[in-house]
PDB file of N, CA and C in Angstrom:
ATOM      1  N   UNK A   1     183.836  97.288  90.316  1.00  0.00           N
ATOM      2  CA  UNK A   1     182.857  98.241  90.792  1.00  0.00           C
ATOM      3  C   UNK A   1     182.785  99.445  89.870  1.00  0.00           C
ATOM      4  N   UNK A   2     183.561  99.913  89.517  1.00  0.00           N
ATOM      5  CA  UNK A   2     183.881 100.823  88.702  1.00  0.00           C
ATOM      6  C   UNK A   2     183.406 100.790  87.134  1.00  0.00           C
ATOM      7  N   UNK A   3     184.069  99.365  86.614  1.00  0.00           N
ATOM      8  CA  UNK A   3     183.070  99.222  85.223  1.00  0.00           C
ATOM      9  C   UNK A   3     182.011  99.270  84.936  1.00  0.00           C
ATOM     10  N   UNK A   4     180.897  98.243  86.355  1.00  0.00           N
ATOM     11  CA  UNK A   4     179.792  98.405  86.282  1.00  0.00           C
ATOM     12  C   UNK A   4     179.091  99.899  86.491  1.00  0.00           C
ATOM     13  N   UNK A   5     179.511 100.607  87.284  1.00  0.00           N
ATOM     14  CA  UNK A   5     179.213 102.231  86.807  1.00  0.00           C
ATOM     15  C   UNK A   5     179.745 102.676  85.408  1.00  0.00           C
ATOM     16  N   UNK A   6     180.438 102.587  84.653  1.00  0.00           N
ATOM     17  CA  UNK A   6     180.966 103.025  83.596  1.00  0.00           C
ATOM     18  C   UNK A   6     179.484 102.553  82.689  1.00  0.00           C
ATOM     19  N   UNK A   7     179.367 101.186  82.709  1.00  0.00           N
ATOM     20  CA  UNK A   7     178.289 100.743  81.501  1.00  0.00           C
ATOM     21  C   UNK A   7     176.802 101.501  82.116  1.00  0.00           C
ATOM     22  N   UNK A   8     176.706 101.320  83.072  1.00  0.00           N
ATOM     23  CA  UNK A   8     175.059 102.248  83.549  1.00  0.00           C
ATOM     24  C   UNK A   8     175.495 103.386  83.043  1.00  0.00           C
ATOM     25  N   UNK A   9     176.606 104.342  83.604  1.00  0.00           N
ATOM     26  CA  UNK A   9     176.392 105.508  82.822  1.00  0.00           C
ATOM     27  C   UNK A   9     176.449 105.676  81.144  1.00  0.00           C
ATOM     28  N   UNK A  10     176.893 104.254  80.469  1.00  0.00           N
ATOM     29  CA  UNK A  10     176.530 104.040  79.156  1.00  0.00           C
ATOM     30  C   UNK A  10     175.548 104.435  78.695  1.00  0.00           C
ATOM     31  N   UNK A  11     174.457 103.077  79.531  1.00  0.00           N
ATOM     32  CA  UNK A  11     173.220 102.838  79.231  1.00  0.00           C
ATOM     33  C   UNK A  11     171.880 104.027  79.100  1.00  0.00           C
ATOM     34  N   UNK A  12     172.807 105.081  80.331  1.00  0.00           N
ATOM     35  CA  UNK A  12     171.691 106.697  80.295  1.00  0.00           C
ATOM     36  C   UNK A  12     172.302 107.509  79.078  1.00  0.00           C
ATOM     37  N   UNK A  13     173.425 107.385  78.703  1.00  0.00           N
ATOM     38  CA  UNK A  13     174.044 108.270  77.527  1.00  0.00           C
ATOM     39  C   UNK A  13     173.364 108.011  76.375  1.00  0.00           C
ATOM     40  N   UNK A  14     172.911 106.724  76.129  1.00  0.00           N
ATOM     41  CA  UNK A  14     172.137 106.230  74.934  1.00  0.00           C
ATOM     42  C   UNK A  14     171.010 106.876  74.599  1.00  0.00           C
ATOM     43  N   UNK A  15     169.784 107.085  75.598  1.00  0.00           N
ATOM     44  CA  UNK A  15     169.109 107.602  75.176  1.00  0.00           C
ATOM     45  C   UNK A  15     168.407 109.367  75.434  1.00  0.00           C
ATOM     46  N   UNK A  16     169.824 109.556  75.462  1.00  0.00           N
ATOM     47  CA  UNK A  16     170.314 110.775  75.592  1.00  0.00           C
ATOM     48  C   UNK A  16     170.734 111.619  73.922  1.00  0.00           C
ATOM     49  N   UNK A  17     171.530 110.366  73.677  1.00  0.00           N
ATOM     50  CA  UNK A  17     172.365 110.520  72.171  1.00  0.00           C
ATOM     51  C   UNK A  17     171.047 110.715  71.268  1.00  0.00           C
ATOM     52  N   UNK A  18     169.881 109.534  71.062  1.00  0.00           N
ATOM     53  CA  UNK A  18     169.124 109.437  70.221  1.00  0.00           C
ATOM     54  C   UNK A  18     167.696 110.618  70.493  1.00  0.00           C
ATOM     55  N   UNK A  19     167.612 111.012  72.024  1.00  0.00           N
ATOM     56  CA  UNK A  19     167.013 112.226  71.982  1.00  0.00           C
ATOM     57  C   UNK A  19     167.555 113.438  70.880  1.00  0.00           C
ATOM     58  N   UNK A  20     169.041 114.016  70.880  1.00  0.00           N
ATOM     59  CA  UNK A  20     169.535 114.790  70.444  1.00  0.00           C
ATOM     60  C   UNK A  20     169.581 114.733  69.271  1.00  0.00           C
ATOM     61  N   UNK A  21     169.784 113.031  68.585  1.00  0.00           N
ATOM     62  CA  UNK A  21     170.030 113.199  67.320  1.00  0.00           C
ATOM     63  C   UNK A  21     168.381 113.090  66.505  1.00  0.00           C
ATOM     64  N   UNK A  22     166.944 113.200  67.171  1.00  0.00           N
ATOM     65  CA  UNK A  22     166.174 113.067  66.920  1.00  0.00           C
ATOM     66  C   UNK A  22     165.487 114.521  67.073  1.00  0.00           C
ATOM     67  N   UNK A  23     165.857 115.731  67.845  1.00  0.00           N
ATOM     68  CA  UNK A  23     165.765 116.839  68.300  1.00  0.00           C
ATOM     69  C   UNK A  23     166.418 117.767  66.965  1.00  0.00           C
ATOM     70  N   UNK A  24     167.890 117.436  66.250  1.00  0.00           N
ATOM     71  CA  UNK A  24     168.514 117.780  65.133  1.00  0.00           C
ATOM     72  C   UNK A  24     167.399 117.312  64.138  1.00  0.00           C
ATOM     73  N   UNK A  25     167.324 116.183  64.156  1.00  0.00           N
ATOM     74  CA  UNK A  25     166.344 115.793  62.538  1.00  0.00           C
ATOM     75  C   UNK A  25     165.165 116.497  62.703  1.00  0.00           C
ATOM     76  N   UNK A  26     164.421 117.099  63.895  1.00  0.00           N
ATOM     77  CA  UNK A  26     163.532 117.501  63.658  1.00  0.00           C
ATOM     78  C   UNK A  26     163.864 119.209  63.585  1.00  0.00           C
ATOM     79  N   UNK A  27     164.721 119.650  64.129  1.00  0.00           N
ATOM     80  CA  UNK A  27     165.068 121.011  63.987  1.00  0.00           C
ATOM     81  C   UNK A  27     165.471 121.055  61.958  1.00  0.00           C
ATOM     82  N   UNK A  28     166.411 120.216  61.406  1.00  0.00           N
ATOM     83  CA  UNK A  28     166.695 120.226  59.915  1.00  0.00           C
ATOM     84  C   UNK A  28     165.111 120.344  59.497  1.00  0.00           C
ATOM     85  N   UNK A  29     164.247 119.556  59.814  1.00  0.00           N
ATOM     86  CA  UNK A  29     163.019 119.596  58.845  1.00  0.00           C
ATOM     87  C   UNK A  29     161.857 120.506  59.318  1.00  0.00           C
ATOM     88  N   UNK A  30     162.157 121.148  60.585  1.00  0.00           N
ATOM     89  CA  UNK A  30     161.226 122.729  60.562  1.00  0.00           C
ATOM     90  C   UNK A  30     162.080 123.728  59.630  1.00  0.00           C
ATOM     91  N   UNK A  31     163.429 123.972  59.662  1.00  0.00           N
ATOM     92  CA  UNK A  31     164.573 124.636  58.773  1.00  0.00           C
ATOM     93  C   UNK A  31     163.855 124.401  56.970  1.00  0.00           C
ATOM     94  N   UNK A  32     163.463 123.391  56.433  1.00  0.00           N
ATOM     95  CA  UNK A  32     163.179 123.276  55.479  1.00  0.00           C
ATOM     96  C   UNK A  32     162.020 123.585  55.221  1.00  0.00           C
ATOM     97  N   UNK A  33     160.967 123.274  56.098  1.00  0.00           N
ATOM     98  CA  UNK A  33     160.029 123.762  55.815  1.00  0.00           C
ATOM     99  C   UNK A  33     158.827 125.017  56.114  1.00  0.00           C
ATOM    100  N   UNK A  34     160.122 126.192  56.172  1.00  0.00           N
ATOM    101  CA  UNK A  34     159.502 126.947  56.932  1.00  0.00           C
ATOM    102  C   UNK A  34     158.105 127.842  56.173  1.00  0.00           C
ATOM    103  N   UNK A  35     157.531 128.618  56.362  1.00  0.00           N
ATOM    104  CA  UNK A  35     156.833 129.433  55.863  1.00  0.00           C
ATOM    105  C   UNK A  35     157.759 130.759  54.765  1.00  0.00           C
ATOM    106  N   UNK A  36     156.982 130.899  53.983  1.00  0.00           N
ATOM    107  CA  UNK A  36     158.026 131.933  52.857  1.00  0.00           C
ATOM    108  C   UNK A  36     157.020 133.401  53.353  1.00  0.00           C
ATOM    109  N   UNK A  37     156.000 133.442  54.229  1.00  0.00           N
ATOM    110  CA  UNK A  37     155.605 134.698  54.913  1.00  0.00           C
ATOM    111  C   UNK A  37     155.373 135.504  55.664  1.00  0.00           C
ATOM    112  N   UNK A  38     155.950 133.890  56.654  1.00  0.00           N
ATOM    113  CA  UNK A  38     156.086 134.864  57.950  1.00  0.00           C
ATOM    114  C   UNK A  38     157.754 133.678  58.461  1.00  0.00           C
ATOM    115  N   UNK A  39     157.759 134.714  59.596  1.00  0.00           N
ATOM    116  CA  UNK A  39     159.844 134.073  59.913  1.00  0.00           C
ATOM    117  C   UNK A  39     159.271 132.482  60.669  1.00  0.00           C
ATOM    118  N   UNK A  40     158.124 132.056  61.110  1.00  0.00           N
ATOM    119  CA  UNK A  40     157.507 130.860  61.965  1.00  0.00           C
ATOM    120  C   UNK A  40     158.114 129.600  61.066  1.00  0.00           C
ATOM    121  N   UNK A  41     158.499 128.983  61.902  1.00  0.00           N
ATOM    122  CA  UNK A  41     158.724 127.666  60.708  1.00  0.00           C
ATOM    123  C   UNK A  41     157.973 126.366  62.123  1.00  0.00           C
ATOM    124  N   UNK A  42     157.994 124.906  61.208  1.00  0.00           N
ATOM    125  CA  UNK A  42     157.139 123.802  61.781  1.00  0.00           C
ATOM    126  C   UNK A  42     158.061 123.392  62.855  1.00  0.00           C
ATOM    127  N   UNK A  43     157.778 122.558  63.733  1.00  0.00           N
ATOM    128  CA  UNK A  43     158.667 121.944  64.784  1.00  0.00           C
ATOM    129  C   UNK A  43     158.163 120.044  64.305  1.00  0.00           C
ATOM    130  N   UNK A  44     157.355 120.251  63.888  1.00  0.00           N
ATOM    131  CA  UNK A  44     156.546 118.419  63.652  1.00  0.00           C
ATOM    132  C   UNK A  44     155.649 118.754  61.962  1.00  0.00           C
ATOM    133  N   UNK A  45     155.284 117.651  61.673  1.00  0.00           N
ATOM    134  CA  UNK A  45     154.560 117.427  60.949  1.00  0.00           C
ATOM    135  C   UNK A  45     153.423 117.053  61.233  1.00  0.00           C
ATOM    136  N   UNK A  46     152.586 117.396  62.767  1.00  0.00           N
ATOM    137  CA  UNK A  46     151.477 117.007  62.309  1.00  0.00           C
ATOM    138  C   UNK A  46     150.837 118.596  62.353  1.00  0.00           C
ATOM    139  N   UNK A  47     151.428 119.618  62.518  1.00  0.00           N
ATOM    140  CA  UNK A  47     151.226 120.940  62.553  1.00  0.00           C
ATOM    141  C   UNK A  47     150.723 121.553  61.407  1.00  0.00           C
ATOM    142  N   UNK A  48     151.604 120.785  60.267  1.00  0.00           N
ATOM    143  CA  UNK A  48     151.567 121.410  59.071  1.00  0.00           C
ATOM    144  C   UNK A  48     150.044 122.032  58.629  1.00  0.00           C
ATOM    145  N   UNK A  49     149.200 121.406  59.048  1.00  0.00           N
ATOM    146  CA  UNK A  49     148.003 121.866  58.514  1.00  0.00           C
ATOM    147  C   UNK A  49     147.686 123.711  59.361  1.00  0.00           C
ATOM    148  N   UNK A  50     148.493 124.269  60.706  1.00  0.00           N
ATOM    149  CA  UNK A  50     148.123 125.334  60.985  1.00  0.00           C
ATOM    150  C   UNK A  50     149.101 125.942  59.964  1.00  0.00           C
ATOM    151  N   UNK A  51     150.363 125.400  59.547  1.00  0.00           N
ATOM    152  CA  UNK A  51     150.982 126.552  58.539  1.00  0.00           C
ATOM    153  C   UNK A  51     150.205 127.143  57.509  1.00  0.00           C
ATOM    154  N   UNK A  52     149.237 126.111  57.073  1.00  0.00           N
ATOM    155  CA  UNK A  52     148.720 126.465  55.470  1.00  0.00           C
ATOM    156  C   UNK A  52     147.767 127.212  56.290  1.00  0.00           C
ATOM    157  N   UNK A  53     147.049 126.575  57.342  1.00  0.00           N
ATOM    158  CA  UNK A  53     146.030 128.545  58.249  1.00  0.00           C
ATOM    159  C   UNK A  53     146.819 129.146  58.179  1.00  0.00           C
ATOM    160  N   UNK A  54     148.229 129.556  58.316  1.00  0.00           N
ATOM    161  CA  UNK A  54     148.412 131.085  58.557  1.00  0.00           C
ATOM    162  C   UNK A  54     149.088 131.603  57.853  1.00  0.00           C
ATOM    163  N   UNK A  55     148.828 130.900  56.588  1.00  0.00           N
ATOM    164  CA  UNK A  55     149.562 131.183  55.579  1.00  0.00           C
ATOM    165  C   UNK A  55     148.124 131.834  54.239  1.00  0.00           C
ATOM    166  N   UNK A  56     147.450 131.118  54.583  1.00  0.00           N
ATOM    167  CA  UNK A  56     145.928 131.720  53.796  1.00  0.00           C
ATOM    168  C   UNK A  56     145.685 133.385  55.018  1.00  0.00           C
ATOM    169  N   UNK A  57     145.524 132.828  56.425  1.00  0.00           N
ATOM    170  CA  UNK A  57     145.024 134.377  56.731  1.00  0.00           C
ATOM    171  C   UNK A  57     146.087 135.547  56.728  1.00  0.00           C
ATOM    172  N   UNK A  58     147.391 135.403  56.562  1.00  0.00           N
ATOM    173  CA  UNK A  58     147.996 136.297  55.801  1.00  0.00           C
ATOM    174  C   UNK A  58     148.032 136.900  54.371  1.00  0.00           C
ATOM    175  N   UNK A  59     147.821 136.028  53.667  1.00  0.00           N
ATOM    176  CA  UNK A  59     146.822 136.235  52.158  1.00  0.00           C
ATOM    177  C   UNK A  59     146.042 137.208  52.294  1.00  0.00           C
ATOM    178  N   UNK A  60     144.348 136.652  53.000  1.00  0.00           N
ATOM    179  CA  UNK A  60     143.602 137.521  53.307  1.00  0.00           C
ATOM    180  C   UNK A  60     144.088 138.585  54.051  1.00  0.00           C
ATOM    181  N   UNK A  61     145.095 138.520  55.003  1.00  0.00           N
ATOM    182  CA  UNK A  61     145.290 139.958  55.680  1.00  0.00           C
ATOM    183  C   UNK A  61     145.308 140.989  54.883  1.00  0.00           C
ATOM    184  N   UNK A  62     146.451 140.491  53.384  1.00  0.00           N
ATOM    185  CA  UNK A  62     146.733 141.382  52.860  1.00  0.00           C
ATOM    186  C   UNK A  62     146.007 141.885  51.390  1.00  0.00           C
ATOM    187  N   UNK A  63     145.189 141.108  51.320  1.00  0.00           N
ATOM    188  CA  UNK A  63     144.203 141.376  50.434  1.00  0.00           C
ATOM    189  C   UNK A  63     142.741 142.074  51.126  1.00  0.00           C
ATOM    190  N   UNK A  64     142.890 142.583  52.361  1.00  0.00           N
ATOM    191  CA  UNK A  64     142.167 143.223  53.009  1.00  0.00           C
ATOM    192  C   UNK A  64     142.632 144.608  53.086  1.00  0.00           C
ATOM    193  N   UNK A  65     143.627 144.588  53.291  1.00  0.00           N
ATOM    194  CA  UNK A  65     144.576 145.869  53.316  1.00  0.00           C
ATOM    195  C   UNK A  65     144.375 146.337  51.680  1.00  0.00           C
ATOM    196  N   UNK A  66     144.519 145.746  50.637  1.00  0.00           N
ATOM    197  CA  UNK A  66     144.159 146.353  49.760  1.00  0.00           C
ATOM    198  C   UNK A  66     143.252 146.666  49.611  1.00  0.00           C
ATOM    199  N   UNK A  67     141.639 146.169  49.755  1.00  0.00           N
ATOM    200  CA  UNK A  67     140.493 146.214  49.539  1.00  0.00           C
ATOM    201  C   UNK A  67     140.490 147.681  50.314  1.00  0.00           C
ATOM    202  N   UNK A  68     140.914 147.664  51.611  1.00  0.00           N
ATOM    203  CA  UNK A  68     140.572 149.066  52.237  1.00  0.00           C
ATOM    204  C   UNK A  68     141.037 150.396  51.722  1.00  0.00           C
ATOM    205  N   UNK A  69     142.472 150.017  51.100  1.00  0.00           N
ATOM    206  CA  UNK A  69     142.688 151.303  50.012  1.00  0.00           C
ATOM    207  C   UNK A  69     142.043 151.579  49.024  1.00  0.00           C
ATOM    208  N   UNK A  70     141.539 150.527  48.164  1.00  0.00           N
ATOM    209  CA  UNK A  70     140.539 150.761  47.273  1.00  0.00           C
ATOM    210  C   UNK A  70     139.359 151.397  47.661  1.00  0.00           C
ATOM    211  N   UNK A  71     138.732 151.024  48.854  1.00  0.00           N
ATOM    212  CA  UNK A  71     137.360 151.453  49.100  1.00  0.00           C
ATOM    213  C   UNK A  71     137.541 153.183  49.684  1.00  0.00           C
ATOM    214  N   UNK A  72     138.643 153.235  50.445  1.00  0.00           N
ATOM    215  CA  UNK A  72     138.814 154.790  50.779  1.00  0.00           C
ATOM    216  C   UNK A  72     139.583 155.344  49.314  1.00  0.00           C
ATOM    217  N   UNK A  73     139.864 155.298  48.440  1.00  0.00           N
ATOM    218  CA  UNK A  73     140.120 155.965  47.419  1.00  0.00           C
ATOM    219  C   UNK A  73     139.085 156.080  46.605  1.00  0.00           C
ATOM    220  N   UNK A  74     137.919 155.324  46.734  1.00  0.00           N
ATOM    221  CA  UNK A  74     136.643 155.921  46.003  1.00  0.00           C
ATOM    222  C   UNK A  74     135.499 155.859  47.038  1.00  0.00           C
ATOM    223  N   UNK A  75     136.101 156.236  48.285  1.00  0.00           N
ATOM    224  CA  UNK A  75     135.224 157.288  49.073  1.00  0.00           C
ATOM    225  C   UNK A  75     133.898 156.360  49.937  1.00  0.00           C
ATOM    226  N   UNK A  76     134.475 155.062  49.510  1.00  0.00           N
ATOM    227  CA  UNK A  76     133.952 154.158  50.778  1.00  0.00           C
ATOM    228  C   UNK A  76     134.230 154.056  51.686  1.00  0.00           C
ATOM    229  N   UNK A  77     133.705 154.904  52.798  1.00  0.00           N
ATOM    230  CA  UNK A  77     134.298 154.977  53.675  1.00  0.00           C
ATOM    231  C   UNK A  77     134.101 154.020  55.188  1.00  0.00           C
ATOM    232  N   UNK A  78     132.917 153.700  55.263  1.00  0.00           N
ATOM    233  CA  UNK A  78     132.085 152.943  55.857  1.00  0.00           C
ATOM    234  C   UNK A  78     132.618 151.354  55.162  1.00  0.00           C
ATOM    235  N   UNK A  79     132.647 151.004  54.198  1.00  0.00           N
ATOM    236  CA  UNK A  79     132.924 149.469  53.811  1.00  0.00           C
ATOM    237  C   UNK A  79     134.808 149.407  53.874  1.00  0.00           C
ATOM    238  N   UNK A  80     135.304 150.806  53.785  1.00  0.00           N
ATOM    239  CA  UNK A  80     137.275 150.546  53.939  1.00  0.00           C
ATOM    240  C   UNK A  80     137.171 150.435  55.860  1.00  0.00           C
ATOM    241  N   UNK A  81     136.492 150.951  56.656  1.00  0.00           N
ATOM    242  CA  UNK A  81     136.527 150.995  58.124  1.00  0.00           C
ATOM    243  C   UNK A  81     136.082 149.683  58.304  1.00  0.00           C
ATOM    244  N   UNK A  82     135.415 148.690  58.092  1.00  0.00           N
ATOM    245  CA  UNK A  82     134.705 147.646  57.821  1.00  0.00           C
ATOM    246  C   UNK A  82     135.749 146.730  57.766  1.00  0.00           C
ATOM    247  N   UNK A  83     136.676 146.582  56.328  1.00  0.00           N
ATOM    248  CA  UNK A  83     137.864 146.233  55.726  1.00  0.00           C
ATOM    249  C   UNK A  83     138.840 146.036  57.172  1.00  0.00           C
ATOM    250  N   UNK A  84     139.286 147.409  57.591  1.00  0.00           N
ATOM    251  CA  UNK A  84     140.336 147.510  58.479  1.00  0.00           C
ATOM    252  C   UNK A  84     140.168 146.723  60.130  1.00  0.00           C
ATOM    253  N   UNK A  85     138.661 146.892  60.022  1.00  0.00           N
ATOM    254  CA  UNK A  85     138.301 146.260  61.616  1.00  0.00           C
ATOM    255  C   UNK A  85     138.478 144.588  61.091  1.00  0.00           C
ATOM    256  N   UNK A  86     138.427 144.130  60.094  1.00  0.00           N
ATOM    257  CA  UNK A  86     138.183 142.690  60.134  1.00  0.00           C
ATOM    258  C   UNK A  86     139.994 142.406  60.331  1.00  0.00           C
ATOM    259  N   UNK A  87     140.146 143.220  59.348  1.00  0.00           N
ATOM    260  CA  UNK A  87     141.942 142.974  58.694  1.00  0.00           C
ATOM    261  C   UNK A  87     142.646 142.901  60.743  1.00  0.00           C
ATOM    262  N   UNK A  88     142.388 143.678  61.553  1.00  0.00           N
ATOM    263  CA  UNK A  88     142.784 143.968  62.234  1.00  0.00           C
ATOM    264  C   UNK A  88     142.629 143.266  63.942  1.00  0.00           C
ATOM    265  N   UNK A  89     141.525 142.304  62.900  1.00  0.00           N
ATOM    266  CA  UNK A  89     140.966 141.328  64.068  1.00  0.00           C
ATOM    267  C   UNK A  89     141.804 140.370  63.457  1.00  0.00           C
ATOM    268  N   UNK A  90     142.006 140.126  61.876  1.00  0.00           N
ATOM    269  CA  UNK A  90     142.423 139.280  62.116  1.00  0.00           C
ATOM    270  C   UNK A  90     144.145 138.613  62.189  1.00  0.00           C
ATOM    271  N   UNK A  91     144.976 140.260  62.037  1.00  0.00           N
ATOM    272  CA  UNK A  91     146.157 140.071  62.699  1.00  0.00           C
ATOM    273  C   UNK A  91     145.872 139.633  63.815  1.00  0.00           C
ATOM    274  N   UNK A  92     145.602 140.452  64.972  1.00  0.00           N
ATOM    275  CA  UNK A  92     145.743 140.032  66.394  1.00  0.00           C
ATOM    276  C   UNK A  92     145.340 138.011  66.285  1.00  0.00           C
ATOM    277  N   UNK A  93     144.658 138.034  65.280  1.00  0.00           N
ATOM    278  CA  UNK A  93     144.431 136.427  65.935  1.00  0.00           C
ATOM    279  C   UNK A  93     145.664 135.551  65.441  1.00  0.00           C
ATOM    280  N   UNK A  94     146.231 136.068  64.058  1.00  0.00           N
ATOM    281  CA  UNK A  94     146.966 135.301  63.353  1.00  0.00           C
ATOM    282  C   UNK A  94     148.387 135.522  64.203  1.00  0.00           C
ATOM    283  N   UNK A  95     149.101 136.766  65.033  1.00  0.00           N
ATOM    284  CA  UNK A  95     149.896 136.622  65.849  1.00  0.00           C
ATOM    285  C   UNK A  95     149.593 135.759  67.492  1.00  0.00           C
ATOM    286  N   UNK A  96     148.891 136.056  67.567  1.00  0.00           N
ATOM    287  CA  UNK A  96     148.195 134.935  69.179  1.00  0.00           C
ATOM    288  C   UNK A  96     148.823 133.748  68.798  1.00  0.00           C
ATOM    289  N   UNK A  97     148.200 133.317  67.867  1.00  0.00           N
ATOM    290  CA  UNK A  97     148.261 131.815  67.286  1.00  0.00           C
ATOM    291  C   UNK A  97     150.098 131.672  67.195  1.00  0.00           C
ATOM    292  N   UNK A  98     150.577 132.515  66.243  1.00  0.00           N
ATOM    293  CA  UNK A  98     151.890 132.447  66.056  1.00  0.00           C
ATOM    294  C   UNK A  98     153.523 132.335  67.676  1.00  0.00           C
ATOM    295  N   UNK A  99     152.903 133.628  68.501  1.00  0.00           N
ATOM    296  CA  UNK A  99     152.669 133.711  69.557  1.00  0.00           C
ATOM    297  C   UNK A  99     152.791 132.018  70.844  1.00  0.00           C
ATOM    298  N   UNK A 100     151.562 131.643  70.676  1.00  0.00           N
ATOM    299  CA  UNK A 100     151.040 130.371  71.288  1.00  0.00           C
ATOM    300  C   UNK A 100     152.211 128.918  71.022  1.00  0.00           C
ATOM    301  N   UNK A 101     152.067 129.139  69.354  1.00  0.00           N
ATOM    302  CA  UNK A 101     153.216 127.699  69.026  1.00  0.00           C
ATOM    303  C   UNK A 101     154.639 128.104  69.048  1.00  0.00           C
ATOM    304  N   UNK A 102     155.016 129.649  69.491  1.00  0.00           N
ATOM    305  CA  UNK A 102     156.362 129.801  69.797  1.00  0.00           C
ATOM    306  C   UNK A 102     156.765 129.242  70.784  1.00  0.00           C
ATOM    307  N   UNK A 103     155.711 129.327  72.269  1.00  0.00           N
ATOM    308  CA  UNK A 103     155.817 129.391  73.284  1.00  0.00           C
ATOM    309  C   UNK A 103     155.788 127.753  73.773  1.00  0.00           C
ATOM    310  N   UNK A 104     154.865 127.228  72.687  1.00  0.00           N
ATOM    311  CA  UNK A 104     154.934 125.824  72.944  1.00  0.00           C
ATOM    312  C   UNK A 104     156.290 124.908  72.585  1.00  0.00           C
ATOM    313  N   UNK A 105     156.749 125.606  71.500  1.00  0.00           N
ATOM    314  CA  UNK A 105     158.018 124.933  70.862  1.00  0.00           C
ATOM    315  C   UNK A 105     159.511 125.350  71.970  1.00  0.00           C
ATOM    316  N   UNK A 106     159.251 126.211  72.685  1.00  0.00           N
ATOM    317  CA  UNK A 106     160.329 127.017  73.395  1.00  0.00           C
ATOM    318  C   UNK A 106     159.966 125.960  74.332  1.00  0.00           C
ATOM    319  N   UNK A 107     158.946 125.369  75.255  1.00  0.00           N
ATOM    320  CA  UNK A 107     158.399 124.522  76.548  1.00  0.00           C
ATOM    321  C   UNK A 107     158.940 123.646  75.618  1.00  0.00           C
ATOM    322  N   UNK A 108     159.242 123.089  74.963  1.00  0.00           N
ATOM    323  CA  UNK A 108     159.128 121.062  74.403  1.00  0.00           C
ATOM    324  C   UNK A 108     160.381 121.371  74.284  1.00  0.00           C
ATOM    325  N   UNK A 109     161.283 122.435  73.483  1.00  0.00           N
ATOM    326  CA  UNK A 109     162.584 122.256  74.061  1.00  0.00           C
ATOM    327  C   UNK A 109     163.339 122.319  75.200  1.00  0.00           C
ATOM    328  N   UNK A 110     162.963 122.761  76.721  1.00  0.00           N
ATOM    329  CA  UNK A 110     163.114 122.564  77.716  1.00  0.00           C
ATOM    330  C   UNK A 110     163.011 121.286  78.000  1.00  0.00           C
ATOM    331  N   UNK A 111     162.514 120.808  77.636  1.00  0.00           N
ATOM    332  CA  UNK A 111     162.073 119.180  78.190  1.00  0.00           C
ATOM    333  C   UNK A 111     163.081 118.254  77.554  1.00  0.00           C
ATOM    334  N   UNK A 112     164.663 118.710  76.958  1.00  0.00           N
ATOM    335  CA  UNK A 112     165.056 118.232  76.031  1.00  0.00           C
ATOM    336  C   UNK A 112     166.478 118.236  77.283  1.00  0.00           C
ATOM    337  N   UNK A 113     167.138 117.410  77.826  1.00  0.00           N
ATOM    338  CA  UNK A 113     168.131 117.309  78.546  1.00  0.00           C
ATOM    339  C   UNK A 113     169.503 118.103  77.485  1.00  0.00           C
ATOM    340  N   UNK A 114     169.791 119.339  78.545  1.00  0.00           N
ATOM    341  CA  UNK A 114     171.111 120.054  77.651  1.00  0.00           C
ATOM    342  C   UNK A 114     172.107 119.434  78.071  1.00  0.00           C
ATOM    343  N   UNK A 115     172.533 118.827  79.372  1.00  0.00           N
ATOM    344  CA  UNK A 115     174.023 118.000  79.651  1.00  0.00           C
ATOM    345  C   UNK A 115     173.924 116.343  78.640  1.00  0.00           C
ATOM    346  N   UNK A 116     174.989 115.910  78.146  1.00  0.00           N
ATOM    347  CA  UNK A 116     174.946 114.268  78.503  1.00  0.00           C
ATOM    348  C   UNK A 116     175.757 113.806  79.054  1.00  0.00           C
TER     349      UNK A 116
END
């Protein structure tokens, strides 16, 4: 009576083990491939395509931020206010977003059994 409980509780440990050791391989390869501009790194690969978004609208963020110093240092003042409202729309969107797949990656690890 006893063995046969021993092997069932085998049989749930198994795919318990290969959750975890599939949860590690994917934690090593967000670790590798994280972003070099912001601290966000991938959880999957089919994501990869929002890294390179928020990795271009940080570009532009910050090539907006320059544009606006340029334009208020020669007294554009109207096209640097211009500059700052876009730059500033488009932080708020580029953290939302950042924001959003934290929150999603924090939920999918819940769903990840911590006892075995």
């Amino acid at each position: 009576m006893a063995r046969g409980t021993e092997v069932d509780q085998g049989l749930q440990r198994q795919p318990l083990v290969e959750q975890v050791k599939e949860y590690q391989a994917r934690y090593r390869h967000a670790w590798a491939t994280s972003s070099f501009l912001s601290s966000t790194s991938t959880s999957s690969s089919s994501s990869s395509w929002i890294d390179v978004l928020l990795v271009i609208w940080e570009l532009l963020f910050f090539a907006l931020l320059v544009f606006t110093c340029v334009a208020f240092y020669f007294k554009f003042i109207g096209l640097a206010f211009s500059f700052l409202c876009v730059a500033a729309l488009l932080y708020m969107c580029m953290r939302l977003t950042k924001e959003e797949r934290k929150h999603k990656r924090s939920k999918q690890r819940m769903l990840l059994p911590l006892s075995m």
